[in-house]
N, C-alpha and C. Protein backbone atom coordinates (compact mmCIF):
# COMPACT_ATOMS: atom_id res chain seq x y z
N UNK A 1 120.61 102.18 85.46
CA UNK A 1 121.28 101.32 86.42
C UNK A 1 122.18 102.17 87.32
N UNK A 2 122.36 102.10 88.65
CA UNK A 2 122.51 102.78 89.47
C UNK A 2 123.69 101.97 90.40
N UNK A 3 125.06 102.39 90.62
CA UNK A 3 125.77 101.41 91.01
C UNK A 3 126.80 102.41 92.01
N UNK A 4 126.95 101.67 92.95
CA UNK A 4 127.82 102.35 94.39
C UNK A 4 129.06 101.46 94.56
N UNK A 5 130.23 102.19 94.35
CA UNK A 5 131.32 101.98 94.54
C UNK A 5 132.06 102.60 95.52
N UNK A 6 132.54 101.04 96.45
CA UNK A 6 133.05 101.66 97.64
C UNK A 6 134.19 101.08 98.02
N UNK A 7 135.50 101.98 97.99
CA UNK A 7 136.56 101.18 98.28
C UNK A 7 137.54 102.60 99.14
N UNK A 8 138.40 101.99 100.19
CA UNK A 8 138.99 103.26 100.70
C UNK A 8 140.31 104.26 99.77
N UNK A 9 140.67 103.63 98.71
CA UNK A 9 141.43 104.13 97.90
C UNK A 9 141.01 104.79 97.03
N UNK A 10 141.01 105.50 96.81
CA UNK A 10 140.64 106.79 95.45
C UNK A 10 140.90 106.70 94.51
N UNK A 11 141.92 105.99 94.03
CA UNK A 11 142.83 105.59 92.93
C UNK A 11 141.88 104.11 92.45
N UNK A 12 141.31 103.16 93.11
CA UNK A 12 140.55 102.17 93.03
C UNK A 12 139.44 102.29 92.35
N UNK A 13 138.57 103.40 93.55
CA UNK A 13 137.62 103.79 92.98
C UNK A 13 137.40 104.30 91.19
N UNK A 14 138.32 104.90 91.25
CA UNK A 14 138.22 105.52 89.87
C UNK A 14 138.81 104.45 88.71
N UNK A 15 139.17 103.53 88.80
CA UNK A 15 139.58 102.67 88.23
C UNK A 15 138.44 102.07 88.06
N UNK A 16 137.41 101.14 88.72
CA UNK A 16 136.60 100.61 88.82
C UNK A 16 135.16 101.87 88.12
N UNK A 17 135.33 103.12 88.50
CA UNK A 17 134.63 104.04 88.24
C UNK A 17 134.69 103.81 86.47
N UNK A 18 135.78 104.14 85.70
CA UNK A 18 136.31 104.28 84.49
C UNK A 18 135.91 103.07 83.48
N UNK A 19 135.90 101.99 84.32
CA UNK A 19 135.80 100.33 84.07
C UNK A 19 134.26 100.59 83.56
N UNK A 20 133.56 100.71 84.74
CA UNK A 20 132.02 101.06 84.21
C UNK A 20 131.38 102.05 83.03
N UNK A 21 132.21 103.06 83.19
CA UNK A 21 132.01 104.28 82.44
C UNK A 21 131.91 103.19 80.78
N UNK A 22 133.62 102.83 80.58
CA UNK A 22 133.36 102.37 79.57
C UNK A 22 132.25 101.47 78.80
N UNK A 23 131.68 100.48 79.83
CA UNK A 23 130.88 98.92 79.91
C UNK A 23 129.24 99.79 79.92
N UNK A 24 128.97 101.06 80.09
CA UNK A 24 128.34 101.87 79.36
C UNK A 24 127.28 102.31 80.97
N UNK A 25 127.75 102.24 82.11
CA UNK A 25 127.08 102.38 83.36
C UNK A 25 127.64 103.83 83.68
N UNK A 26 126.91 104.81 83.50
CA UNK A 26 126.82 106.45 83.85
C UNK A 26 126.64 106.75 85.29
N UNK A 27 125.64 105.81 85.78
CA UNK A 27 125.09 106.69 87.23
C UNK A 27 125.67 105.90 88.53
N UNK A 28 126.65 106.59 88.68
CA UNK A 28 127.90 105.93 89.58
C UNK A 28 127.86 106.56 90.74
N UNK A 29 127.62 106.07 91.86
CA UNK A 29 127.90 106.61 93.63
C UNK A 29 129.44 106.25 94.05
N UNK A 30 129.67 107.12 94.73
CA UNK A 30 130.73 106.65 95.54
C UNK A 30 130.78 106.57 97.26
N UNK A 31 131.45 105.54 97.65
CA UNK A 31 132.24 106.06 99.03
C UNK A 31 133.27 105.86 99.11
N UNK A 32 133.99 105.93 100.37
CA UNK A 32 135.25 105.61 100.70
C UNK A 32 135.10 104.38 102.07
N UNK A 33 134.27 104.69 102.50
CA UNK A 33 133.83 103.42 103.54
C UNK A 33 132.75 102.69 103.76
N UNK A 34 132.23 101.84 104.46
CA UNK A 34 131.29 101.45 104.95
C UNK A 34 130.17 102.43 105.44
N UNK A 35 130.50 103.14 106.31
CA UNK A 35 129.43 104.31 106.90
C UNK A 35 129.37 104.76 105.45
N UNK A 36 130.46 105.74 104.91
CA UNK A 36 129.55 106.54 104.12
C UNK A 36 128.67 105.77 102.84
N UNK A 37 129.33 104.71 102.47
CA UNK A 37 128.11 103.58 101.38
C UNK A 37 126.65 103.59 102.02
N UNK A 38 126.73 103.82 103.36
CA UNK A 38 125.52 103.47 103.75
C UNK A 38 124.49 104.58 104.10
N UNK A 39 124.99 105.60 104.18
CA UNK A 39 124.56 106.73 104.02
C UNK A 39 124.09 107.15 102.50
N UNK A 40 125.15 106.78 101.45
CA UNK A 40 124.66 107.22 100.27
C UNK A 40 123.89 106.21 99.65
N UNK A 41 123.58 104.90 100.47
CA UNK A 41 122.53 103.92 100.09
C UNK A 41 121.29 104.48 100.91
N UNK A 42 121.44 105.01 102.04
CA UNK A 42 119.83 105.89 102.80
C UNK A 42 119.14 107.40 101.83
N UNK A 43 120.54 107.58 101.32
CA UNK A 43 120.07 109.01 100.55
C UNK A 43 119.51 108.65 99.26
N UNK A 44 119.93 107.36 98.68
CA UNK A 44 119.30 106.97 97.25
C UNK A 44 118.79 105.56 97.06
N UNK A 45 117.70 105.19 97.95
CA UNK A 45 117.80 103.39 97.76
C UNK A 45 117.07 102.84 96.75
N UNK A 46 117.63 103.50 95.36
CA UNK A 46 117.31 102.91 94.38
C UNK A 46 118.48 102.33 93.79
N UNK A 47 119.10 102.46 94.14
CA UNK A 47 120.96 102.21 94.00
C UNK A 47 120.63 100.60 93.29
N UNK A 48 121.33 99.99 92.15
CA UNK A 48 120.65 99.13 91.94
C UNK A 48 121.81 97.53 92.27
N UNK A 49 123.33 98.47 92.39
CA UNK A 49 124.23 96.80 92.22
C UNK A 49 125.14 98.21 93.43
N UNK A 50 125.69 97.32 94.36
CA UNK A 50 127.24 97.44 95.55
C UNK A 50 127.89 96.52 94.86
N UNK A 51 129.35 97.38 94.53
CA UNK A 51 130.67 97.00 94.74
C UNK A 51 131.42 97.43 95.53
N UNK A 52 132.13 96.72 96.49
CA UNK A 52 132.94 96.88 97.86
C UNK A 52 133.54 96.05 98.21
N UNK A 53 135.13 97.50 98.24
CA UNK A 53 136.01 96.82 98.86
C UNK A 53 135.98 95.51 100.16
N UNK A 54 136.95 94.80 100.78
CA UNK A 54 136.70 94.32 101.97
C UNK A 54 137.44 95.37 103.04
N UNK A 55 138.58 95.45 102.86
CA UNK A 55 139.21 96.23 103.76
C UNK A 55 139.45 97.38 103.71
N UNK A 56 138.69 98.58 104.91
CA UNK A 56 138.51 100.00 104.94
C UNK A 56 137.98 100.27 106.50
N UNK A 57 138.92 101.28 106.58
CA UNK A 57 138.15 102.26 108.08
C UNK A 57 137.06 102.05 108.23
N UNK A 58 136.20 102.69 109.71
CA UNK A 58 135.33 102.58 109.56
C UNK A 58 133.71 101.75 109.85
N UNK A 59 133.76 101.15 108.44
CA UNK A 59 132.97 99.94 108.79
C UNK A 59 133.52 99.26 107.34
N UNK A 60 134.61 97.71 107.39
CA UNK A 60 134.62 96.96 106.81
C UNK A 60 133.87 96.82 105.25
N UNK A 61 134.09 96.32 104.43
CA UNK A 61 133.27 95.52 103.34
C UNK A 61 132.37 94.57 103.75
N UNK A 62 132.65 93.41 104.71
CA UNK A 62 131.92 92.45 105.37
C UNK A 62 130.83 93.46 106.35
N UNK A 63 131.43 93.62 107.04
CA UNK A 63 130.00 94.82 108.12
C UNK A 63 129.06 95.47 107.07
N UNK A 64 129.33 96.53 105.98
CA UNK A 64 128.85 96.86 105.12
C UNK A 64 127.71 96.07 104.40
N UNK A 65 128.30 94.87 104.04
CA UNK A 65 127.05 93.53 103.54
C UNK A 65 126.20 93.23 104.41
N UNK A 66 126.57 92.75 105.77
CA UNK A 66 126.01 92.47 106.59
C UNK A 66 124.85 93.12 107.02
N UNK A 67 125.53 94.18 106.69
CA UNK A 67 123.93 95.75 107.25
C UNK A 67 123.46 95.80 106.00
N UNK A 68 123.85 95.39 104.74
CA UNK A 68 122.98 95.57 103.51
C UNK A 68 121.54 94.27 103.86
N UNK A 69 122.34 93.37 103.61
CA UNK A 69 121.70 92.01 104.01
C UNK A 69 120.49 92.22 104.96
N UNK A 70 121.11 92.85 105.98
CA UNK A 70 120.34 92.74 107.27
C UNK A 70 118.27 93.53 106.67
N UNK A 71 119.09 94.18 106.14
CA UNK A 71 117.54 94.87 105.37
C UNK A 71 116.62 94.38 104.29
N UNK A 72 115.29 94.12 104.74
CA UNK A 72 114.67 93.47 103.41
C UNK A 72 114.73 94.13 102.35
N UNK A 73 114.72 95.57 102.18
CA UNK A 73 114.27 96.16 100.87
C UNK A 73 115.70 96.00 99.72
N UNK A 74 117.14 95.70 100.61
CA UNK A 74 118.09 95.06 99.97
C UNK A 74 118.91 93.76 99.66
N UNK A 75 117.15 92.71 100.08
CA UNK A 75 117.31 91.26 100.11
C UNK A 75 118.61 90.82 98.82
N UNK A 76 117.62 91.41 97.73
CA UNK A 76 117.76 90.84 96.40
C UNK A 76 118.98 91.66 95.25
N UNK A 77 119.69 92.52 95.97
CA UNK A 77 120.17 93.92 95.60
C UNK A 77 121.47 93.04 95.24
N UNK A 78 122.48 93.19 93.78
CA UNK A 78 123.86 92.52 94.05
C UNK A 78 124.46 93.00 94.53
N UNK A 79 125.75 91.96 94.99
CA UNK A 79 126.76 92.66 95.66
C UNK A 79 128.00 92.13 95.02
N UNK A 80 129.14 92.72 94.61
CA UNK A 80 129.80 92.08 94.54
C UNK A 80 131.43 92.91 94.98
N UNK A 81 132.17 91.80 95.74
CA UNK A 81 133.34 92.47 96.69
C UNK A 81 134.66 92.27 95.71
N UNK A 82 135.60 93.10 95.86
CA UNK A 82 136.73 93.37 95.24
C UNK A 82 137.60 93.40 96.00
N UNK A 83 138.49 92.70 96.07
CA UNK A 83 139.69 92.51 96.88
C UNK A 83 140.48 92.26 97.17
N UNK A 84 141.76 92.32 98.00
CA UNK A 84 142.90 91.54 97.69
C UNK A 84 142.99 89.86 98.94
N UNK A 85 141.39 90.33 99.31
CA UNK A 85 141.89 88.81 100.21
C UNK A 85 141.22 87.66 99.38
N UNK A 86 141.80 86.71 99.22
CA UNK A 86 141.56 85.83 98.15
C UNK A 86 141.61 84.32 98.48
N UNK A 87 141.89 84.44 99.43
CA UNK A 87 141.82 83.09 100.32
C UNK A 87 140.25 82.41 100.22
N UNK A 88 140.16 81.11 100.23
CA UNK A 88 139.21 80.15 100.05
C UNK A 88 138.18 80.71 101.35
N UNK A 89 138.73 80.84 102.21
CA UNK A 89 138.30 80.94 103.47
C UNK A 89 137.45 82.60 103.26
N UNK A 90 138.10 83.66 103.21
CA UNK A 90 137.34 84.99 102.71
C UNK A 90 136.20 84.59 102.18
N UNK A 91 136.56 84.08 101.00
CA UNK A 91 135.95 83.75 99.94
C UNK A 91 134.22 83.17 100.58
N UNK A 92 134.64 82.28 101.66
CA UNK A 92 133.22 81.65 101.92
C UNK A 92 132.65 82.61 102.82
N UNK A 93 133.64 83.23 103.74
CA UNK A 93 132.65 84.10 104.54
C UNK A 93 132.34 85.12 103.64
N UNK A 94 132.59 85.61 102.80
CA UNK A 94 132.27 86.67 101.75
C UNK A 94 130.77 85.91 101.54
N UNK A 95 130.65 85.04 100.51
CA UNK A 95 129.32 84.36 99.72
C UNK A 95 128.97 84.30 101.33
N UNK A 96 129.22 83.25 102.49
CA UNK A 96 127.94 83.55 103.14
C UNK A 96 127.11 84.68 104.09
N UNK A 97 128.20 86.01 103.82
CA UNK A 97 127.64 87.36 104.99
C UNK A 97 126.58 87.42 103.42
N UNK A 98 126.73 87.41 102.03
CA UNK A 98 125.88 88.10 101.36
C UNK A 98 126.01 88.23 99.94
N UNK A 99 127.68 88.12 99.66
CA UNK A 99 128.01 88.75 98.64
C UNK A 99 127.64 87.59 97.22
N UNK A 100 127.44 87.92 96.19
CA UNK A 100 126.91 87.82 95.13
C UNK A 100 127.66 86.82 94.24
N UNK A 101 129.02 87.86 94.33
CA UNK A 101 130.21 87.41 93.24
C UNK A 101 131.30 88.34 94.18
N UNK A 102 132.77 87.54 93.50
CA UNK A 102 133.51 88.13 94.36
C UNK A 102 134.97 88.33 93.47
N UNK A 103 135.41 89.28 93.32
CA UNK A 103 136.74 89.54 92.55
C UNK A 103 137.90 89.96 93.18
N UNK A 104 138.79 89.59 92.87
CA UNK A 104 140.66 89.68 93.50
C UNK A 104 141.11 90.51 93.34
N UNK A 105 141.30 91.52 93.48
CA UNK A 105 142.98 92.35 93.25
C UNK A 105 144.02 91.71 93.40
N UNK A 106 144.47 92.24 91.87
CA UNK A 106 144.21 93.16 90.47
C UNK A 106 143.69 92.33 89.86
N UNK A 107 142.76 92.97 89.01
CA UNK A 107 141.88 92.16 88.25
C UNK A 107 141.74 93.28 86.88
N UNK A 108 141.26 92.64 86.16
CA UNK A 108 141.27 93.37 84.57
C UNK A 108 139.75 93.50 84.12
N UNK A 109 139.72 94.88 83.00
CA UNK A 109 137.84 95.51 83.08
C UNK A 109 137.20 93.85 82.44
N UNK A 110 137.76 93.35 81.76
CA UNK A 110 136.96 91.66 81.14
C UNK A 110 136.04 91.47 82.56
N UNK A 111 137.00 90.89 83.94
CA UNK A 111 136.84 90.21 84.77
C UNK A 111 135.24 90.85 85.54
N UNK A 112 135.51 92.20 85.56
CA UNK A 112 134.61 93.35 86.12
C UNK A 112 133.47 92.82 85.56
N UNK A 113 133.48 93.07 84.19
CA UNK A 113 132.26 92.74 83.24
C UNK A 113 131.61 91.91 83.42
N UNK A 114 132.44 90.37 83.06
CA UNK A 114 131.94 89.01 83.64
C UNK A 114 130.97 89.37 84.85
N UNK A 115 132.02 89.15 85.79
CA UNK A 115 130.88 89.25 86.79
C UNK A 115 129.91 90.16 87.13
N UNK A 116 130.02 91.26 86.97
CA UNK A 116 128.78 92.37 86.51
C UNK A 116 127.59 91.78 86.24
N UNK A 117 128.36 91.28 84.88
CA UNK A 117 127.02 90.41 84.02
C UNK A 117 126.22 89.44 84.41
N UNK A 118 126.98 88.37 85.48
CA UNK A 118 127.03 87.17 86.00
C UNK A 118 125.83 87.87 87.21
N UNK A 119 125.86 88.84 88.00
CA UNK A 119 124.98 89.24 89.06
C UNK A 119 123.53 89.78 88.64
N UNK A 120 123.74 90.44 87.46
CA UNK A 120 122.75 91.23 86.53
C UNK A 120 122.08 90.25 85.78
N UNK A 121 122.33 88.99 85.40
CA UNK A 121 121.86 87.82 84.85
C UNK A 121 121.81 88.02 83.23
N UNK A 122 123.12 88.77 83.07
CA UNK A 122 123.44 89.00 81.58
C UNK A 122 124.56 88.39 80.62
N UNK A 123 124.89 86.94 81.40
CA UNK A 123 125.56 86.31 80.95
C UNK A 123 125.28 85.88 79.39
């Protein structure tokens, strides 16, 4: 399982990085933005689940989906966004640019899992 984590904080990343490590997911991508997620989704598109931030230089979390979306070969691919906008309203434009499942900052590794599981259909 093959999973790309993209958030502009470094400190995030690796948090979320560590989260997985434990929950037993090894083959971890990173970016820091939109462009580069999408670059390291052209260099490996076997990539199998996006997690992404919303807000980052660049190109957005939302733009990011949007150009995921926009491609058939990543119709069916999860996504799920991490963030601190949490509003009802995010929330819907989130589910309808693409996203899968959607988590708040700060959130705890349980929550990660859940929904992990919840996209992966390992509930």
């Amino acid at each position: 399982m093959k999973i790309l984590v993209v958030d502009d904080s470094s400190t995030m990343r690796r948090i979320i990085k560590n989260t997985l490590n434990r929950l037993g997911y090894k083959d971890i991508f990173e970016g820091e933005h939109g462009v580069e997620a999408w670059d390291v989704l052209q260099k490996n598109p076997d990539i199998d689940v996006l997690i992404t931030d919303w807000n980052m230089p660049e190109m957005n979390g939302l733009e990011l989906v949007q150009k995921v979306r926009a491609e058939a070969k990543y119709a069916s691919m999860p996504i799920i966004m991490v963030t601190t906008e949490g509003g009802k309203t995010e929330v819907i434009t989130a589910l309808k640019a693409g996203v899968n499942n959607y988590i708040v900052k700060p959130f705890t590794p349980q929550v990660l899992k859940e929904k992990l599981g919840a996209v992966l259909g390992e509930e």
